[in-house]
N, C-alpha and C. Protein backbone atom coordinates (compact mmCIF):
# COMPACT_ATOMS: atom_id res chain seq x y z
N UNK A 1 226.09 -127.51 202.68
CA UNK A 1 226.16 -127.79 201.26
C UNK A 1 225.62 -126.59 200.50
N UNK A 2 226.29 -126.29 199.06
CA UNK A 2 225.42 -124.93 198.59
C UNK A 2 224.18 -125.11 197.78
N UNK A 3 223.58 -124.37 197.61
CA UNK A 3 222.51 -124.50 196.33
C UNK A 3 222.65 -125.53 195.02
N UNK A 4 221.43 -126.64 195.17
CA UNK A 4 222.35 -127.33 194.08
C UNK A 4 222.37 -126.38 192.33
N UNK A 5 221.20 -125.43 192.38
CA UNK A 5 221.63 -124.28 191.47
C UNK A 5 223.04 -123.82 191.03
N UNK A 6 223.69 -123.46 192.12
CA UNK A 6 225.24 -122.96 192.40
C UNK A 6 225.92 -123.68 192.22
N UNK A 7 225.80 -124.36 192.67
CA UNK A 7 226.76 -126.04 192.64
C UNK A 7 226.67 -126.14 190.62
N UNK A 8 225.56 -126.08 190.08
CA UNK A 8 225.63 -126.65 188.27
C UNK A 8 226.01 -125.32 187.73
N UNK A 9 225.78 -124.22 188.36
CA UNK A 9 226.02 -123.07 187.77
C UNK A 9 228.02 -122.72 187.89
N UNK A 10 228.14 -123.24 188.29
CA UNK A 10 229.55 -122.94 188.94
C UNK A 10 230.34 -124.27 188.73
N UNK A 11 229.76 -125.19 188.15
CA UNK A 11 230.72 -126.34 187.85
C UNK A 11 231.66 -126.05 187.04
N UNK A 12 232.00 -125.29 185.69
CA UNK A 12 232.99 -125.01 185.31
C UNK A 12 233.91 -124.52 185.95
N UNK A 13 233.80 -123.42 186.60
CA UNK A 13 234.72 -122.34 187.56
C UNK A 13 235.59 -123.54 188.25
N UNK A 14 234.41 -124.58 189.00
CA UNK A 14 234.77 -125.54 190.05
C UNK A 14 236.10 -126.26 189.85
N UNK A 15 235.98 -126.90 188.25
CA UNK A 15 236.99 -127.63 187.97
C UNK A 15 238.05 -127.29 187.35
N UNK A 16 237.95 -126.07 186.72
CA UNK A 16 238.98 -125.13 186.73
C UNK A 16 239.87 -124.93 187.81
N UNK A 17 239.17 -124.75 188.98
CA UNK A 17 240.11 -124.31 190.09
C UNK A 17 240.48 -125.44 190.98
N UNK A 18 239.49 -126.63 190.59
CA UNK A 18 240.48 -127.93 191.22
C UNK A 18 240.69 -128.83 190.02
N UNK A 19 241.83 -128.81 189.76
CA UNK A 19 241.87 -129.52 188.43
C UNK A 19 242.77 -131.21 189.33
N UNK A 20 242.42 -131.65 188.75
CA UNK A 20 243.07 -133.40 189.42
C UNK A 20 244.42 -133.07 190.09
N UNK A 21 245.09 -133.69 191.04
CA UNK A 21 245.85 -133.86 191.58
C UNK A 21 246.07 -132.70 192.39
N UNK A 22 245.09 -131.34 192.40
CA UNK A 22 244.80 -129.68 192.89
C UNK A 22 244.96 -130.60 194.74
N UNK A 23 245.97 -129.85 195.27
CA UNK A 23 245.74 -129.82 196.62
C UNK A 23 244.45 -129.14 196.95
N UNK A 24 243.80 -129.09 198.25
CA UNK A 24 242.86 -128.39 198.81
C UNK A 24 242.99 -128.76 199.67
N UNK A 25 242.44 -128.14 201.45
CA UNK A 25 242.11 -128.02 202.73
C UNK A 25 240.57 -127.35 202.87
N UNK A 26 239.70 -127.73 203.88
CA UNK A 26 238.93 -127.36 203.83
C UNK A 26 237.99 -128.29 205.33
N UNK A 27 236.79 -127.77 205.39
CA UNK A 27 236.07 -128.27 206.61
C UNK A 27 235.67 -129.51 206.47
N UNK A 28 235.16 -130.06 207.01
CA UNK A 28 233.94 -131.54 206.92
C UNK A 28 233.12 -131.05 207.83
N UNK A 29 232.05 -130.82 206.59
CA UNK A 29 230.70 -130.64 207.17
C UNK A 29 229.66 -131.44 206.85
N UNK A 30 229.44 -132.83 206.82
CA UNK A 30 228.62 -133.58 206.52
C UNK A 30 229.76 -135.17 206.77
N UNK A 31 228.93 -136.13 207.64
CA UNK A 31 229.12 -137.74 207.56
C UNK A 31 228.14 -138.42 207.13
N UNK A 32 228.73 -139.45 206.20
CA UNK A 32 227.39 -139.97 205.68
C UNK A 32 228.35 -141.62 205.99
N UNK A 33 227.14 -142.45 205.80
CA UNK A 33 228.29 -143.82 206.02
C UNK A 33 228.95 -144.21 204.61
N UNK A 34 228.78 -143.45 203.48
CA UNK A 34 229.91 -143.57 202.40
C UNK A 34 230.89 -142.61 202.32
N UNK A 35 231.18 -141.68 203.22
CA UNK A 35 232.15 -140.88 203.82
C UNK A 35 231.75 -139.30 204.24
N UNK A 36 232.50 -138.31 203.74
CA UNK A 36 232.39 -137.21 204.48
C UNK A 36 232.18 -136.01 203.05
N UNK A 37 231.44 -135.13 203.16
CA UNK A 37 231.53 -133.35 202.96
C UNK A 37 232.14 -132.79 203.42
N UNK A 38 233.51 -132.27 202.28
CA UNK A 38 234.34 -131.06 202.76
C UNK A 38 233.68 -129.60 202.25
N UNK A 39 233.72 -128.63 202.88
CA UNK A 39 233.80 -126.88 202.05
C UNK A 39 235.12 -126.60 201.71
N UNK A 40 235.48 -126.94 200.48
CA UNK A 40 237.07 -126.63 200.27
C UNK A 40 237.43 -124.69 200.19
N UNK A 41 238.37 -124.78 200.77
CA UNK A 41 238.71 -123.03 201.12
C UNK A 41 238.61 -122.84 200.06
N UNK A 42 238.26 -121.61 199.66
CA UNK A 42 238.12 -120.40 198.20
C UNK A 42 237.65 -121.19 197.50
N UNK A 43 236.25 -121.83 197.51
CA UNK A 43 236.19 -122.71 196.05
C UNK A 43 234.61 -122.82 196.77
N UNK A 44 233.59 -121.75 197.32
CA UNK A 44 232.60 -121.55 197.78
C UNK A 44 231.41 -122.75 197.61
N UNK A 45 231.56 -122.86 196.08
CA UNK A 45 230.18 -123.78 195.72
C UNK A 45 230.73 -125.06 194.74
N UNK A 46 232.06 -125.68 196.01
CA UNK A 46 231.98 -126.83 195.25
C UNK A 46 231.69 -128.44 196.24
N UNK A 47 231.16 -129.11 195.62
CA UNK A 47 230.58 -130.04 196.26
C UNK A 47 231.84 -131.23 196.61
N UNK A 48 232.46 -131.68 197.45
CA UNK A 48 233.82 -132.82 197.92
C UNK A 48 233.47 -133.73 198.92
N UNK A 49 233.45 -134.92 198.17
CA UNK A 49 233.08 -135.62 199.20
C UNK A 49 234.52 -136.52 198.76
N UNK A 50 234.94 -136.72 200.23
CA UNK A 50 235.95 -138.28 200.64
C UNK A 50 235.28 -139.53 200.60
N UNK A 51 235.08 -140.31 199.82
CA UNK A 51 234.35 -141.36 199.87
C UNK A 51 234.80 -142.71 200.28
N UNK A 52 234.20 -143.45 201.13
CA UNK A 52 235.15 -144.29 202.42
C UNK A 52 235.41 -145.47 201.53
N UNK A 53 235.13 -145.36 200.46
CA UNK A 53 236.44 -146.67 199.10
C UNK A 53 237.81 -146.05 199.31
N UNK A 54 237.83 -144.71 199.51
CA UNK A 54 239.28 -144.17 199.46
C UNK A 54 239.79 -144.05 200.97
N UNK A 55 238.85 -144.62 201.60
CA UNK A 55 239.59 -144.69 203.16
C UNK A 55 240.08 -146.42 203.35
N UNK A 56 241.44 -146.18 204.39
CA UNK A 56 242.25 -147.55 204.17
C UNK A 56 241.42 -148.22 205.60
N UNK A 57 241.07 -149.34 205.19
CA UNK A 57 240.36 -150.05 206.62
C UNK A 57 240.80 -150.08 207.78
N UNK A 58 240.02 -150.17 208.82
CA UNK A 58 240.19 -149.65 210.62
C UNK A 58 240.50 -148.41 210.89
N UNK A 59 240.47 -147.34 209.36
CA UNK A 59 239.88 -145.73 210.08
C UNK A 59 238.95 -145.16 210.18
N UNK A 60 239.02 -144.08 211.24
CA UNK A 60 237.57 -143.83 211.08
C UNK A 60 237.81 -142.26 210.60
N UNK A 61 236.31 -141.85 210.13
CA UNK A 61 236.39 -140.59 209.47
C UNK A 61 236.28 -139.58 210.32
N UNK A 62 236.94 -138.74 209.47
CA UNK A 62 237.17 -137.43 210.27
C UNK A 62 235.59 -136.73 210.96
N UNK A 63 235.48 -136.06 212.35
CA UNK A 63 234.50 -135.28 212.76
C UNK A 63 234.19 -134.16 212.18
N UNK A 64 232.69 -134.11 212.27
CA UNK A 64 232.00 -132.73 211.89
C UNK A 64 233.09 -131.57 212.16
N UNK A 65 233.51 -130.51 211.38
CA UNK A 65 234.22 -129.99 212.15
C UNK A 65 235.19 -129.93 212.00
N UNK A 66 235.99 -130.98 211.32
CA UNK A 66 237.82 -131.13 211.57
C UNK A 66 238.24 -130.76 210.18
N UNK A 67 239.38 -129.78 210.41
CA UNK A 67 240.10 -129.41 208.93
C UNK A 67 240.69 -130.46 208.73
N UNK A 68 240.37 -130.58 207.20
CA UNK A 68 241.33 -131.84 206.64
C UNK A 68 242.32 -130.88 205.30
N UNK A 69 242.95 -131.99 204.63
CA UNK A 69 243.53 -131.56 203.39
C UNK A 69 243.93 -132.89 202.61
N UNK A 70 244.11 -132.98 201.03
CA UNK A 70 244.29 -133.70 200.32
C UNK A 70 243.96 -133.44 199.05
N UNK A 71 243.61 -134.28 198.16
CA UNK A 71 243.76 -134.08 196.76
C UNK A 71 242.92 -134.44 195.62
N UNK A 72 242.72 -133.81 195.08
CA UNK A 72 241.54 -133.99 193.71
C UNK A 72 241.99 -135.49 193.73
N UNK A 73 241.22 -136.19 193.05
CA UNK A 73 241.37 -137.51 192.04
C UNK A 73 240.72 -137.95 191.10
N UNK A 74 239.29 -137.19 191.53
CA UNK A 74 238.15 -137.64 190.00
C UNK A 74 237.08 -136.45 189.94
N UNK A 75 236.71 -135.93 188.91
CA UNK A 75 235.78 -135.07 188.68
C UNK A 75 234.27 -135.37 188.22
N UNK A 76 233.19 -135.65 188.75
CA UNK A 76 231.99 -136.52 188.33
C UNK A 76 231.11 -135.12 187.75
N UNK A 77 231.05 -135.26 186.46
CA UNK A 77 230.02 -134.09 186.02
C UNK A 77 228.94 -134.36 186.34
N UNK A 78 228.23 -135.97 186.29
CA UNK A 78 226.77 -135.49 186.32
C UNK A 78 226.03 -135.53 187.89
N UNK A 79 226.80 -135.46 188.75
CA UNK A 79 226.71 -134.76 190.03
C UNK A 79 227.28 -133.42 190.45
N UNK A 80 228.45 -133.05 189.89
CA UNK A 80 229.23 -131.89 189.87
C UNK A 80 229.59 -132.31 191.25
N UNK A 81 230.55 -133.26 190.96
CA UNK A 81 231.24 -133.73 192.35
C UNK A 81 232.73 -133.78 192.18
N UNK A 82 233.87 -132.73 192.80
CA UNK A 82 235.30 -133.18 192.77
C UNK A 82 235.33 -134.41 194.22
N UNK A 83 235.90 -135.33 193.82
CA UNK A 83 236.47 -136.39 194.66
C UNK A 83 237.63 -136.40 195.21
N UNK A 84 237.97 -136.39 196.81
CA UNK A 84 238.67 -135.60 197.16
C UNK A 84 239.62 -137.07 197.65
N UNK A 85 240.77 -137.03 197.87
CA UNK A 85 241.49 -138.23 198.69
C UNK A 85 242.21 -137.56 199.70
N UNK A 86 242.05 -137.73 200.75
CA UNK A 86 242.22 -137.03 202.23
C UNK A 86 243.72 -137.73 202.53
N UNK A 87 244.88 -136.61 202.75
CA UNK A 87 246.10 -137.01 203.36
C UNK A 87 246.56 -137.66 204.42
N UNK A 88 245.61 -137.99 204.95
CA UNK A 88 245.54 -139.20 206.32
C UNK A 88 244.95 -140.39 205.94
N UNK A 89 244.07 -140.41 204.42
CA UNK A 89 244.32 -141.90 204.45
C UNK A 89 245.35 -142.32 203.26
N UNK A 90 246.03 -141.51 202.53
CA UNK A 90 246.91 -141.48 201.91
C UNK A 90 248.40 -142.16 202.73
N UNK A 91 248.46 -141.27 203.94
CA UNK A 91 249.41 -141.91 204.63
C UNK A 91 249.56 -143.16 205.30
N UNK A 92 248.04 -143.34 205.88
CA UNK A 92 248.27 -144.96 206.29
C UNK A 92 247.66 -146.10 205.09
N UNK A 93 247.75 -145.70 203.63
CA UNK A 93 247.63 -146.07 202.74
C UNK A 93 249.57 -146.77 202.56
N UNK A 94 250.21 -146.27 202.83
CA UNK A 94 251.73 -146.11 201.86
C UNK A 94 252.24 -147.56 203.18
């Protein structure tokens, strides 16, 4: 996770460069039991979490480790959090 300094200092830049519906790919580096921390590529100090409301029931979340990809959906300023919806639960969403 980056500096939460960086993270408020860089929230504009952040949502600039993921603006809603912004594809991104990126790591999961953090499980929490309300979902996962991505590092979205080129977007250094922004904070993404998949949050398991947006996961469809009987999946499980992706490992430490595993590239994912998917899509802006909500921007939370007073965390400086983009909310990410992951293309695997999108698909067994449909």
């Amino acid at each position: 996770m980056p500096a939460a300094d960086l993270v408020r200092e860089s929230w504009e830049t952040t949502v600039a460069a993921l603006p809603m519906e912004a594809r991104v790919t990126g790591e999961v580096t953090g499980r929490r039991p309300f979902g996962v921390f991505t590092r979205i590529d080129g977007v250094p100090h922004a904070v993404a979490p998949a949050e398991i409301r947006a996961m469809p029931q009987g999946m499980d979340l992706p490992a430490l480790g595993a590239f994912v990809s998917g899509a802006v959906y909500w921007h939370t300023a007073h965390d400086h959090q983009v909310k990410v919806r992951l293309d695997e639960w999108q698909a067994a969403d449909e």
